[in-house]
Protein backbone atom coordinates (compact mmCIF):
# COMPACT_ATOMS: atom_id res chain seq x y z
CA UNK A 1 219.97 152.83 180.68
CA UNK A 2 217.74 150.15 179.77
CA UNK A 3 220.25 148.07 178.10
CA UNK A 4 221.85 147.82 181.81
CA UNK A 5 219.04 145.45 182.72
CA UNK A 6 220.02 142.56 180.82
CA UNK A 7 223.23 143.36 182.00
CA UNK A 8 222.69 143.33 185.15
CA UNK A 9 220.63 139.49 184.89
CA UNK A 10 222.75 137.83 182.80
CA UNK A 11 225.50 138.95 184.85
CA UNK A 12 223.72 137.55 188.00
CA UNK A 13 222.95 134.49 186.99
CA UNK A 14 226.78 133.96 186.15
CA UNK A 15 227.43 135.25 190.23
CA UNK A 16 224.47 133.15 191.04
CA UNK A 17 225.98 129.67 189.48
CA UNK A 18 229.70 130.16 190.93
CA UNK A 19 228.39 130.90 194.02
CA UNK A 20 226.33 127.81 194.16
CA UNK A 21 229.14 125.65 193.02
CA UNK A 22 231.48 126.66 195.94
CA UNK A 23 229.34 124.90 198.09
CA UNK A 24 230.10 121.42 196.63
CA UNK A 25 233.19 119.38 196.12
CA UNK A 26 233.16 120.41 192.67
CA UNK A 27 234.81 123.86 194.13
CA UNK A 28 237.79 122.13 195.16
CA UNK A 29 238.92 120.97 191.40
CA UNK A 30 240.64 124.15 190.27
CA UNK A 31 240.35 123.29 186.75
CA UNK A 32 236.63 122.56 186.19
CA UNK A 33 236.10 125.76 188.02
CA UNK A 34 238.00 127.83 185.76
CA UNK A 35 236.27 125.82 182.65
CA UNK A 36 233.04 126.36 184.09
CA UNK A 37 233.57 130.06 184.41
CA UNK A 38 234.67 129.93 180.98
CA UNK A 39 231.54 128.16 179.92
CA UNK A 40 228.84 130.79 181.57
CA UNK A 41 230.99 133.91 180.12
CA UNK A 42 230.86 132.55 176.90
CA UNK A 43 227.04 131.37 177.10
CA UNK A 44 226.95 135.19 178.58
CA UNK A 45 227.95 136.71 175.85
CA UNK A 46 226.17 135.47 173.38
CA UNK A 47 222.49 135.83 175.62
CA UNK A 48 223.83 140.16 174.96
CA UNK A 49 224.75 139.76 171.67
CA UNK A 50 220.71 138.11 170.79
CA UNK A 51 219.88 141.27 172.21
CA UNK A 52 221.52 142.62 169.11
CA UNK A 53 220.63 140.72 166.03
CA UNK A 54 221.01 143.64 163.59
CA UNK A 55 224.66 144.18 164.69
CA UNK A 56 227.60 141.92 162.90
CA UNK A 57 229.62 139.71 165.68
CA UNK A 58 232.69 140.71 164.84
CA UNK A 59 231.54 144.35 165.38
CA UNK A 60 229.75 143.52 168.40
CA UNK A 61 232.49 141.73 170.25
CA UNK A 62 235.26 144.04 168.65
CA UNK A 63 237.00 141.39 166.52
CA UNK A 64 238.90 143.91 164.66
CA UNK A 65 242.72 143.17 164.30
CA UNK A 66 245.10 145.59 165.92
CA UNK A 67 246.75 147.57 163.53
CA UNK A 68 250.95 147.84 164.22
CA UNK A 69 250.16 151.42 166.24
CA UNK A 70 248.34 149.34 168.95
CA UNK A 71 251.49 147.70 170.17
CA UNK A 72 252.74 150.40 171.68
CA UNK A 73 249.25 151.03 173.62
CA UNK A 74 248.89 147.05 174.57
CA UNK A 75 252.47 147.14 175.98
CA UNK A 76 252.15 149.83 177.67
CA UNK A 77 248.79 149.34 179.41
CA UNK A 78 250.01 145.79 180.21
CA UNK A 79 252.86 147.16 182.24
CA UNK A 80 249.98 150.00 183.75
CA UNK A 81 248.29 147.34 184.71
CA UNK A 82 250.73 144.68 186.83
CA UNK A 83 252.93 147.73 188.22
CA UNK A 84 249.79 149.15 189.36
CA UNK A 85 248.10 146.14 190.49
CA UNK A 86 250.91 145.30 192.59
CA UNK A 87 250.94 148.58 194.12
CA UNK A 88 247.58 148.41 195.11
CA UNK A 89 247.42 145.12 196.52
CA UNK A 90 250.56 146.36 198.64
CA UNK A 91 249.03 149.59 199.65
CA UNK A 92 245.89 147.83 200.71
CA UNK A 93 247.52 145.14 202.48
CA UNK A 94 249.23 147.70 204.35
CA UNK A 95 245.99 149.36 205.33
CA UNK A 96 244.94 146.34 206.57
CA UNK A 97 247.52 146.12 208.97
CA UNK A 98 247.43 149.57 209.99
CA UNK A 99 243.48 149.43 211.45
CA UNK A 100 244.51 145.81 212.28
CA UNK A 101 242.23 143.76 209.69
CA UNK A 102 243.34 139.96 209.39
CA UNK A 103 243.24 139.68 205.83
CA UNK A 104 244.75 137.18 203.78
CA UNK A 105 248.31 137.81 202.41
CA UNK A 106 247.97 139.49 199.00
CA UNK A 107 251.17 137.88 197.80
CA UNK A 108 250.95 134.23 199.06
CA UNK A 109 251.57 131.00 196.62
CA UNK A 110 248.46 130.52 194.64
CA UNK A 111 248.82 126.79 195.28
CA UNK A 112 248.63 124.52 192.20
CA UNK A 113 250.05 121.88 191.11
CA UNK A 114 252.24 122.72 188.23
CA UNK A 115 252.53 126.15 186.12
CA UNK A 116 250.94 124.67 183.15
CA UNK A 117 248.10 124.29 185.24
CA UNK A 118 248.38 127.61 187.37
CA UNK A 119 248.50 129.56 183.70
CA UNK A 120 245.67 127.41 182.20
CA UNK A 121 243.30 128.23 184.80
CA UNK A 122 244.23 131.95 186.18
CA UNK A 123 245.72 133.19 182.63
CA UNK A 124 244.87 131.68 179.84
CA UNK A 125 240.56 130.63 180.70
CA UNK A 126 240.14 134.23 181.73
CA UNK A 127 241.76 135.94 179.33
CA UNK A 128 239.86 134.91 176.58
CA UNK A 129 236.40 134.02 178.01
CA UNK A 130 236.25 136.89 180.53
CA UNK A 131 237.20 139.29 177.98
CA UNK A 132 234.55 138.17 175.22
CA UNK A 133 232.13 138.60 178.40
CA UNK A 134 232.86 142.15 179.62
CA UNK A 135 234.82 144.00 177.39
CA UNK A 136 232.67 141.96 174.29
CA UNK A 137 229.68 142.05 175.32
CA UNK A 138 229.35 143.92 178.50
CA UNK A 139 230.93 146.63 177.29
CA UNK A 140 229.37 146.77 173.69
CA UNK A 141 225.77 146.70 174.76
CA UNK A 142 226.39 149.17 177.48
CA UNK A 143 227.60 151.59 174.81
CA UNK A 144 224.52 150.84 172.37
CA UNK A 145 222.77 152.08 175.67
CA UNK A 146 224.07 155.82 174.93
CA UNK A 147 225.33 156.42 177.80
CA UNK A 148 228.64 158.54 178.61
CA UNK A 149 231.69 156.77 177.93
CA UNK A 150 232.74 157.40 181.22
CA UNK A 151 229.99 155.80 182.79
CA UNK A 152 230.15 152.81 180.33
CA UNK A 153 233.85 152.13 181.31
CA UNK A 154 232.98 152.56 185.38
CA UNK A 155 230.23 150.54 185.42
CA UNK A 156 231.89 147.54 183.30
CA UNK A 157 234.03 147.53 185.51
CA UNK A 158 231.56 147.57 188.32
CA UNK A 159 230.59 143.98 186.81
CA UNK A 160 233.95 142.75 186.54
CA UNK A 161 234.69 143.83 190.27
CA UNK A 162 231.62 141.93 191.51
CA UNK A 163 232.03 138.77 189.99
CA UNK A 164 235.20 138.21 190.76
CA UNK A 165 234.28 137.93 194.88
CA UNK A 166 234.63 141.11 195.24
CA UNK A 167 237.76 140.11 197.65
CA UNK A 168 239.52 141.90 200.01
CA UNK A 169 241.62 143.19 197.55
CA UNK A 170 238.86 144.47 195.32
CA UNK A 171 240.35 147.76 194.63
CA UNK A 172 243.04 146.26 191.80
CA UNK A 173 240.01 144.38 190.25
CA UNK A 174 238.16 147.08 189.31
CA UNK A 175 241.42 149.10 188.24
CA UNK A 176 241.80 146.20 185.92
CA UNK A 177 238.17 146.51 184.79
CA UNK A 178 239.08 150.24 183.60
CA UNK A 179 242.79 149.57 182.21
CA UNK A 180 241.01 146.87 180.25
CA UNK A 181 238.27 149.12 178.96
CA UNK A 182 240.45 151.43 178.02
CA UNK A 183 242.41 149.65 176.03
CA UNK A 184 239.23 148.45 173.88
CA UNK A 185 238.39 152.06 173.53
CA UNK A 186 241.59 153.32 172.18
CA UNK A 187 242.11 151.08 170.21
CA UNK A 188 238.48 149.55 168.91
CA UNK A 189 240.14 145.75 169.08
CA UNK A 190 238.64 143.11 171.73
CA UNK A 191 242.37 141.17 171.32
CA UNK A 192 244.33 143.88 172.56
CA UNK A 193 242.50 143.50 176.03
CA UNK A 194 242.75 139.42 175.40
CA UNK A 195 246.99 140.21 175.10
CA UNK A 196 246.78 142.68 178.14
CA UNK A 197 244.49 140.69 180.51
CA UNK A 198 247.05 137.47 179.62
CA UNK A 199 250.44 139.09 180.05
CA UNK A 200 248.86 140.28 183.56
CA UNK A 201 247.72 137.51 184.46
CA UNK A 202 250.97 135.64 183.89
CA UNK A 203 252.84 138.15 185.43
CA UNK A 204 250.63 138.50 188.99
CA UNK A 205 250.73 134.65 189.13
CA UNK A 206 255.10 134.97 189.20
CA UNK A 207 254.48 137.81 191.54
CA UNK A 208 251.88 135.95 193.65
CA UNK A 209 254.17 133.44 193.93
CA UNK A 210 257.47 134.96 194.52
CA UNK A 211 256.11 138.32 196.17
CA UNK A 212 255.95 136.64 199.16
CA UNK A 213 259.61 135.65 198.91
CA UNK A 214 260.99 139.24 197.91
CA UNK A 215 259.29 140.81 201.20
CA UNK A 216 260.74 137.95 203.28
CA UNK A 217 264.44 138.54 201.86
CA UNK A 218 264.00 142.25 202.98
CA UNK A 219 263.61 143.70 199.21
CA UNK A 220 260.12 144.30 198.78
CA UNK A 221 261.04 148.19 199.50
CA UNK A 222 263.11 147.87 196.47
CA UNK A 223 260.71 145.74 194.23
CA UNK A 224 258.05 148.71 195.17
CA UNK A 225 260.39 151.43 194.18
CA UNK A 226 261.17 150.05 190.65
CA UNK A 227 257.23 149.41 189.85
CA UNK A 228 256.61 152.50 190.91
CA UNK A 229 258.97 154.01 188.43
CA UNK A 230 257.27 151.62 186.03
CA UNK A 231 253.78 152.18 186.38
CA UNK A 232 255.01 156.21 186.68
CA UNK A 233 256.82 155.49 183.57
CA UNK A 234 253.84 154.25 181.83
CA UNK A 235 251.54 156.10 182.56
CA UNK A 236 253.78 158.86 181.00
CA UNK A 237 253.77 156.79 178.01
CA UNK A 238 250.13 156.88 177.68
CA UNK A 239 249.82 160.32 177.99
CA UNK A 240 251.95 160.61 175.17
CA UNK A 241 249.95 158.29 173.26
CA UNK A 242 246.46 159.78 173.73
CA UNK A 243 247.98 163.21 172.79
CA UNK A 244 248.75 161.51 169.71
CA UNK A 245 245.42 159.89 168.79
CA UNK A 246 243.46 163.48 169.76
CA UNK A 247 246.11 165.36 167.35
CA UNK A 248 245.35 162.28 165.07
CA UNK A 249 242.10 162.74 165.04
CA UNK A 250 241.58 166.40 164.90
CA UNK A 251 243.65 166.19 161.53
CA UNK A 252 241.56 163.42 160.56
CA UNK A 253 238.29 165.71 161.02
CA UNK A 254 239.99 168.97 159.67
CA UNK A 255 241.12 166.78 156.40
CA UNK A 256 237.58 165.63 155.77
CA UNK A 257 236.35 169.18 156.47
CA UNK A 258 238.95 170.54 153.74
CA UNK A 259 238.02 168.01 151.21
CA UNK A 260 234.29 168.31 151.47
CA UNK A 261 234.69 172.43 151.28
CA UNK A 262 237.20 171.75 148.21
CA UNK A 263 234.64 169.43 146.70
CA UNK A 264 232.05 172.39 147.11
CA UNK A 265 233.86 175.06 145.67
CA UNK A 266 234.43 172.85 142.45
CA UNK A 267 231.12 172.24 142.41
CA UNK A 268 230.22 175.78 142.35
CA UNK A 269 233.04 176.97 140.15
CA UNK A 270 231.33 174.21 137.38
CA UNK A 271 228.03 176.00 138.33
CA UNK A 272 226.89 172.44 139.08
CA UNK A 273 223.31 173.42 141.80
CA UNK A 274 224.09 172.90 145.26
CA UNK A 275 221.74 170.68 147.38
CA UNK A 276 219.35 172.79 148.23
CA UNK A 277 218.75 174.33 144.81
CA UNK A 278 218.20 170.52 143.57
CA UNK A 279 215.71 170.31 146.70
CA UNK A 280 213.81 173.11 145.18
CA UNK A 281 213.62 172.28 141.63
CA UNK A 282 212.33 168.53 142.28
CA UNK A 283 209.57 170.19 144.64
């Protein structure tokens, strides 16, 4: 748990400094926001990662390529993730209305000025920087912590949640957090998150934009019913997958069990002293 303490300052110091700035007119320029966010994750992540000299920085920040097997998983967790963002941002909204809350509309136009500039600041900034923070460094020095893998995932996305507002609709954030975890986990590379958190990102800011539309026209019912078959459809998927990589796994560990008992019984039928009888003799 101790390794949740620098953590937990670095990660307020970030809050701390995009708080401040939304109190100037520096707040209302879109893009220096988004490139000063970028700025203190990156500056973030490597404060953690001097807490870690002995460790490489490509092992640290999970730099490892995805192999061709990881597709599959990055595809699929991308549609997990906007299917069930969506949902939840609806669902929520709804309960808003139902103990009459005035929120804000979950689906209204983000409000910028062109799409290159929409996607630079709310897909392409994040995605890279935001990732290198959390599921880089966050996520690495939380595991160095020994904690359960459980725990790691829930409270890194804890961190995410909370500086990102939390909002109103802080729910999907920190579903995010733990799609996004996940798919560092399963499959040990910091770019499959980076290709995830992107194709999300892209794909809430279309359905930020036109959401809004689809429930006016009357076919939000129908837009709900076919990302609910995705994100049910998905989620299937992933099931599938994990059952792979456990079966994987388990024939990985059997294998290397068979070949070191193989390499023993050579051993003995050469008459070649175990271990422990070479222990002995030296003593």
């Amino acid at each position: 748990m101790k390794n949740l303490i620098p953590v937990s300052v670095v990660s307020a110091l970030i809050f701390g400094i995009l708080w401040i700035v939304r109190f100037f007119e520096v707040s209302t320029n879109r893009l220096i926001l988004a490139l000063l966010g970028a700025v203190l994750f990156f500056f973030g992540a490597l404060a953690l990662k001097l807490l870690s000299p002995r460790i490489r920085g490509t092992r640290f920040f999970s730099l490892k390529r995805p192999s061709i097997s990881d597709v599959g998983l990055t595809l699929c967790l991308s549609v997990l993730l906007i299917s069930g963002s969506f949902l939840l941002n609806y669902f929520t909204a709804s309960f808003y209305d139902l103990i009459s809350v005035n929120a804000p509309d979950a689906f209204s136009d983000p409000g910028y000025s062109s799409v290159g500039m929409a996607l630079l600041c709310t897909a392409l900034l994040p995605a890279l920087f935001e990732e290198l923070y959390f599921r880089g460094a966050v996520l690495t020095t939380l595991r160095l912590s020994k904690m359960r893998n459980l725990y790691v995932i829930l409270i890194s996305a804890a961190f995410f949640t909370l500086l990102h507002g939390p909002g109103w609709y802080f729910v999907s954030d920190f579903y995010a957090g733990v799609i996004l975890a996940l798919a560092v986990y399963f499959s040990g590379s910091l770019l499959s998150a980076v290709a995830i958190h992107l194709i999300s990102n892209v794909a809430s800011y279309f359905l930020a934009l036109y959401g809004g539309r689809l429930l006016a026209a009357g076919i939000g019912d129908l837009a709900i019913h076919v990302l609910s078959v995705c994100f049910l459809g998905a989620l299937c998927h992933l099931l599938h997958l994990l059952k792979k990589v456990v079966i994987r796994n388990e024939e990985e560990d059997r294998s290397r069990i068979n070949e070191n008992s193989r390499r023993w019984e050579e051993q003995k039928a050469k008459g070649a002293p175990s271990h422990e009888t070479s222990k002995k003799k030296s003593r």
